[in-house]
C-alpha atoms as a PDB file:
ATOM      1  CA  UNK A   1      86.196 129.259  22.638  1.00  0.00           C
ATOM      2  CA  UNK A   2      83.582 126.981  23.969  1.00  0.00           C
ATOM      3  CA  UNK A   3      79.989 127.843  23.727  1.00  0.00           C
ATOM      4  CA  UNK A   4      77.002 126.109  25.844  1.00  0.00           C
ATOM      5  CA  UNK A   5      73.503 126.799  25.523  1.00  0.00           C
ATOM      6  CA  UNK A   6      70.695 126.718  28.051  1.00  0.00           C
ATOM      7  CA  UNK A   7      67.437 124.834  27.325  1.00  0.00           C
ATOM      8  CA  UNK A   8      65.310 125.484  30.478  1.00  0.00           C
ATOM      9  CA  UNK A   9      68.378 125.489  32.657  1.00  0.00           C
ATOM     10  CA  UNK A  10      68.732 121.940  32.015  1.00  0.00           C
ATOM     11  CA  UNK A  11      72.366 122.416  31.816  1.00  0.00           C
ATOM     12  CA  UNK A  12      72.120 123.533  35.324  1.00  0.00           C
ATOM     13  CA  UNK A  13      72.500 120.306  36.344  1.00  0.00           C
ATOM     14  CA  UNK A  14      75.572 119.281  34.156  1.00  0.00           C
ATOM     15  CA  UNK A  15      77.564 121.910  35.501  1.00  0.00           C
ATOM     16  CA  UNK A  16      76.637 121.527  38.898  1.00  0.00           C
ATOM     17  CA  UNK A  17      77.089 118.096  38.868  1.00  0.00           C
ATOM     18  CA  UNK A  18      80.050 117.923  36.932  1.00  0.00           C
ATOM     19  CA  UNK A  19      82.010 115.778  34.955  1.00  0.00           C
ATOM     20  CA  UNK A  20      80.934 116.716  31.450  1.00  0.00           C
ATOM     21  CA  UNK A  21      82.455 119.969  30.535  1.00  0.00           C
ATOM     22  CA  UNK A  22      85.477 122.294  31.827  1.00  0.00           C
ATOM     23  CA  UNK A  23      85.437 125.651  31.281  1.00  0.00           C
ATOM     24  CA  UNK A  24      88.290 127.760  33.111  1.00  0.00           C
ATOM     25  CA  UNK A  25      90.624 127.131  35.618  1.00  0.00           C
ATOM     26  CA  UNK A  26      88.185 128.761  38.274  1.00  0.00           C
ATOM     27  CA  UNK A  27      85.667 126.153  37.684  1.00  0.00           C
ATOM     28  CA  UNK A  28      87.282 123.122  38.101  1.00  0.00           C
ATOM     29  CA  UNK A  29      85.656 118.888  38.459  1.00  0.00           C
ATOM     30  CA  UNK A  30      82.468 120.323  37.429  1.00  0.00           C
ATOM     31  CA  UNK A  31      82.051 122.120  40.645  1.00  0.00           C
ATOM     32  CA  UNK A  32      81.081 125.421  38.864  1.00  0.00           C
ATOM     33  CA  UNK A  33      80.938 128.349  41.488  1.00  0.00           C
ATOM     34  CA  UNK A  34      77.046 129.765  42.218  1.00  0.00           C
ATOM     35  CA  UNK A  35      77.808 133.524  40.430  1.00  0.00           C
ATOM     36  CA  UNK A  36      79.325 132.263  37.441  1.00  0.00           C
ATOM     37  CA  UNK A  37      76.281 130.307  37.369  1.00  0.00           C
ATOM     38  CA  UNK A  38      73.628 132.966  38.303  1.00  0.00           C
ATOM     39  CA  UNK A  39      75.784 135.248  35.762  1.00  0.00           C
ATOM     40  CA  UNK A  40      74.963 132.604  32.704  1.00  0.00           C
ATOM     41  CA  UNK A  41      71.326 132.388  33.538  1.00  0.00           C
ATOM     42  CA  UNK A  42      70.684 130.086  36.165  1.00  0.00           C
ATOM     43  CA  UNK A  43      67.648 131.126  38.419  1.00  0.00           C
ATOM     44  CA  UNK A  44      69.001 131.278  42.209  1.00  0.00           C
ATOM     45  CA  UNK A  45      66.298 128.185  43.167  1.00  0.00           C
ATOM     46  CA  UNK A  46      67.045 125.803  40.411  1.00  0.00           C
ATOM     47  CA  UNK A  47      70.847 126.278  41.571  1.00  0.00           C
ATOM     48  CA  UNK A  48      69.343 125.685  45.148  1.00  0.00           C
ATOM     49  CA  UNK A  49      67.462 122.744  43.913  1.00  0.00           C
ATOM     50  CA  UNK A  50      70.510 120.563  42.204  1.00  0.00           C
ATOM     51  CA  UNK A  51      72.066 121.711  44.957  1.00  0.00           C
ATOM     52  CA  UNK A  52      69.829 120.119  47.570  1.00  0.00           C
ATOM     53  CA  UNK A  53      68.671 116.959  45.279  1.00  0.00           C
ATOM     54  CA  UNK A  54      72.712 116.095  45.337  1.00  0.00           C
ATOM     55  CA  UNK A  55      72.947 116.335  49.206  1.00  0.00           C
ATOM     56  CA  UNK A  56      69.895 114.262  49.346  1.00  0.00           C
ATOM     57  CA  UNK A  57      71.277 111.682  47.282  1.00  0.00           C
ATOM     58  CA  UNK A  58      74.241 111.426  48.839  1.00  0.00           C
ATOM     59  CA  UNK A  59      72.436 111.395  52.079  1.00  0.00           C
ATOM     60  CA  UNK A  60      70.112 108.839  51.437  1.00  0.00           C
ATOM     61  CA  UNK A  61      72.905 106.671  50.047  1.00  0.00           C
ATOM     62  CA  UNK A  62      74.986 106.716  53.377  1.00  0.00           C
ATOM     63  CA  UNK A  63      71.066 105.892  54.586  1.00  0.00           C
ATOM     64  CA  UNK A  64      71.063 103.050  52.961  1.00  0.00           C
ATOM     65  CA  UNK A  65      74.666 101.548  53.666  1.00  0.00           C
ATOM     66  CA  UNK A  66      73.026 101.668  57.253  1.00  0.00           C
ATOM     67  CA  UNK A  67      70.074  99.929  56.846  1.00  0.00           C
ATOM     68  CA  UNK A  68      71.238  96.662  58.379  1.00  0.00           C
ATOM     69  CA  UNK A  69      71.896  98.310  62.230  1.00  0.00           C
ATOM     70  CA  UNK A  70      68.024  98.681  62.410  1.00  0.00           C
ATOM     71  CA  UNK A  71      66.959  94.984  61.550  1.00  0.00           C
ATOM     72  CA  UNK A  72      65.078  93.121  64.037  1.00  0.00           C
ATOM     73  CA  UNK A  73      68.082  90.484  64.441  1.00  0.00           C
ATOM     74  CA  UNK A  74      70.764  93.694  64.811  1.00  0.00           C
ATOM     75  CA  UNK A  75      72.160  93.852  68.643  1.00  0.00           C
ATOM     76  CA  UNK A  76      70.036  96.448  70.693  1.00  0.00           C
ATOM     77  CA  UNK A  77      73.802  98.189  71.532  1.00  0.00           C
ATOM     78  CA  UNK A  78      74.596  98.146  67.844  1.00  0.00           C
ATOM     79  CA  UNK A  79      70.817  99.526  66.873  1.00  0.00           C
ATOM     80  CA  UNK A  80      71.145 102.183  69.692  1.00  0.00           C
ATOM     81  CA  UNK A  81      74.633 103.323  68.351  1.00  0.00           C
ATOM     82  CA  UNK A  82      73.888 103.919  64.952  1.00  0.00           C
ATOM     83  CA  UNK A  83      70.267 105.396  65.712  1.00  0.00           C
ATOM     84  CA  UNK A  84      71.728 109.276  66.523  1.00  0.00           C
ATOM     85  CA  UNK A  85      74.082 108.739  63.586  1.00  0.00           C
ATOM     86  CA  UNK A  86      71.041 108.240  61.185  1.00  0.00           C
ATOM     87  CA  UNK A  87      68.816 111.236  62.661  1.00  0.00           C
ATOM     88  CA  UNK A  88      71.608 112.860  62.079  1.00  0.00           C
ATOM     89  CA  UNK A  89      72.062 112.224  58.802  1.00  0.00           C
ATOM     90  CA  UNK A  90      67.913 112.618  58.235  1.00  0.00           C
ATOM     91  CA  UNK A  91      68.308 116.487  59.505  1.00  0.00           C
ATOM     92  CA  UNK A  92      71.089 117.394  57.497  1.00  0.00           C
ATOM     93  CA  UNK A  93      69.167 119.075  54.891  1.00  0.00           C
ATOM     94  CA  UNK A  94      67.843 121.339  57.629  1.00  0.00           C
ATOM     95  CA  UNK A  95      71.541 122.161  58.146  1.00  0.00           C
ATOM     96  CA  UNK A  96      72.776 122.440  55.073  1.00  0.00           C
ATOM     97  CA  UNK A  97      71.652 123.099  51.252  1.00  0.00           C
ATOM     98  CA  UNK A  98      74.770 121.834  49.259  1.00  0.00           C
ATOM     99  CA  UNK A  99      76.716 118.949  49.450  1.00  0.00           C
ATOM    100  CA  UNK A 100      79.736 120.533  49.129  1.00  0.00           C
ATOM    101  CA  UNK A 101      79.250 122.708  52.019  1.00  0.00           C
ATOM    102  CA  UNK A 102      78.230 119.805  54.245  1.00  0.00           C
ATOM    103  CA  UNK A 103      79.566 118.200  57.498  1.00  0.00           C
ATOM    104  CA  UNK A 104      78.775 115.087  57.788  1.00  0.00           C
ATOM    105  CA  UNK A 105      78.367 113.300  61.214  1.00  0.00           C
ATOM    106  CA  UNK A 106      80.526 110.731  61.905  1.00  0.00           C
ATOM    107  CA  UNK A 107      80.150 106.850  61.667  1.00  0.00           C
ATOM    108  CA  UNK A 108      80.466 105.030  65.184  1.00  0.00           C
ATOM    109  CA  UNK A 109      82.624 103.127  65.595  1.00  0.00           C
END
């Protein structure tokens, strides 16, 4: 039987994040449900805080593979196009608090 112990629910973030333990068959690619959490000791906001961090990193990521369409030497069409995308993708932590609940908006085209 494995055995983990928390140090200031720094281990929070491994399981939440994945990809250094398994556990049981319920909590699969390190995507550890939020009671089984809450049930070994993590506080509902640090949950809520990975939680968001990882949505903001991914966000900001699909931020910055966007970058270019805002340059100064960009096509006003092109900068136009992908400006709603990128709002979009700027409010999505008012939508949402987990990145694996997320929908994300869609690239145009």
């Amino acid at each position: 039987m494995e055995e983990y112990v928390e140090v200031e629910n720094l281990w929070v973030g491994v399981f939440v994040n994945g990809d250094v333990w398994s556990h049981t068959e319920n909590i699969m690619m390190g995507m550890a449900p939020r009671d089984y959490l809450e049930a070994h000791g993590c506080l509902s906001e640090d949950i809520n805080a990975v939680l968001l961090e990882e949505l903001r990193t991914e966000r900001n990521k699909l931020l910055a593979e966007t970058d270019w369409t805002q340059n100064n030497d960009v096509p006003e069409t092109t900068t136009l196009k992908w400006q709603e995308y990128r709002q979009s993708l700027r409010d999505i932590t008012e939508q949402y608090a987990s990145v694996y609940d997320v929908v994300w908006p869609e690239k145009p085209v």
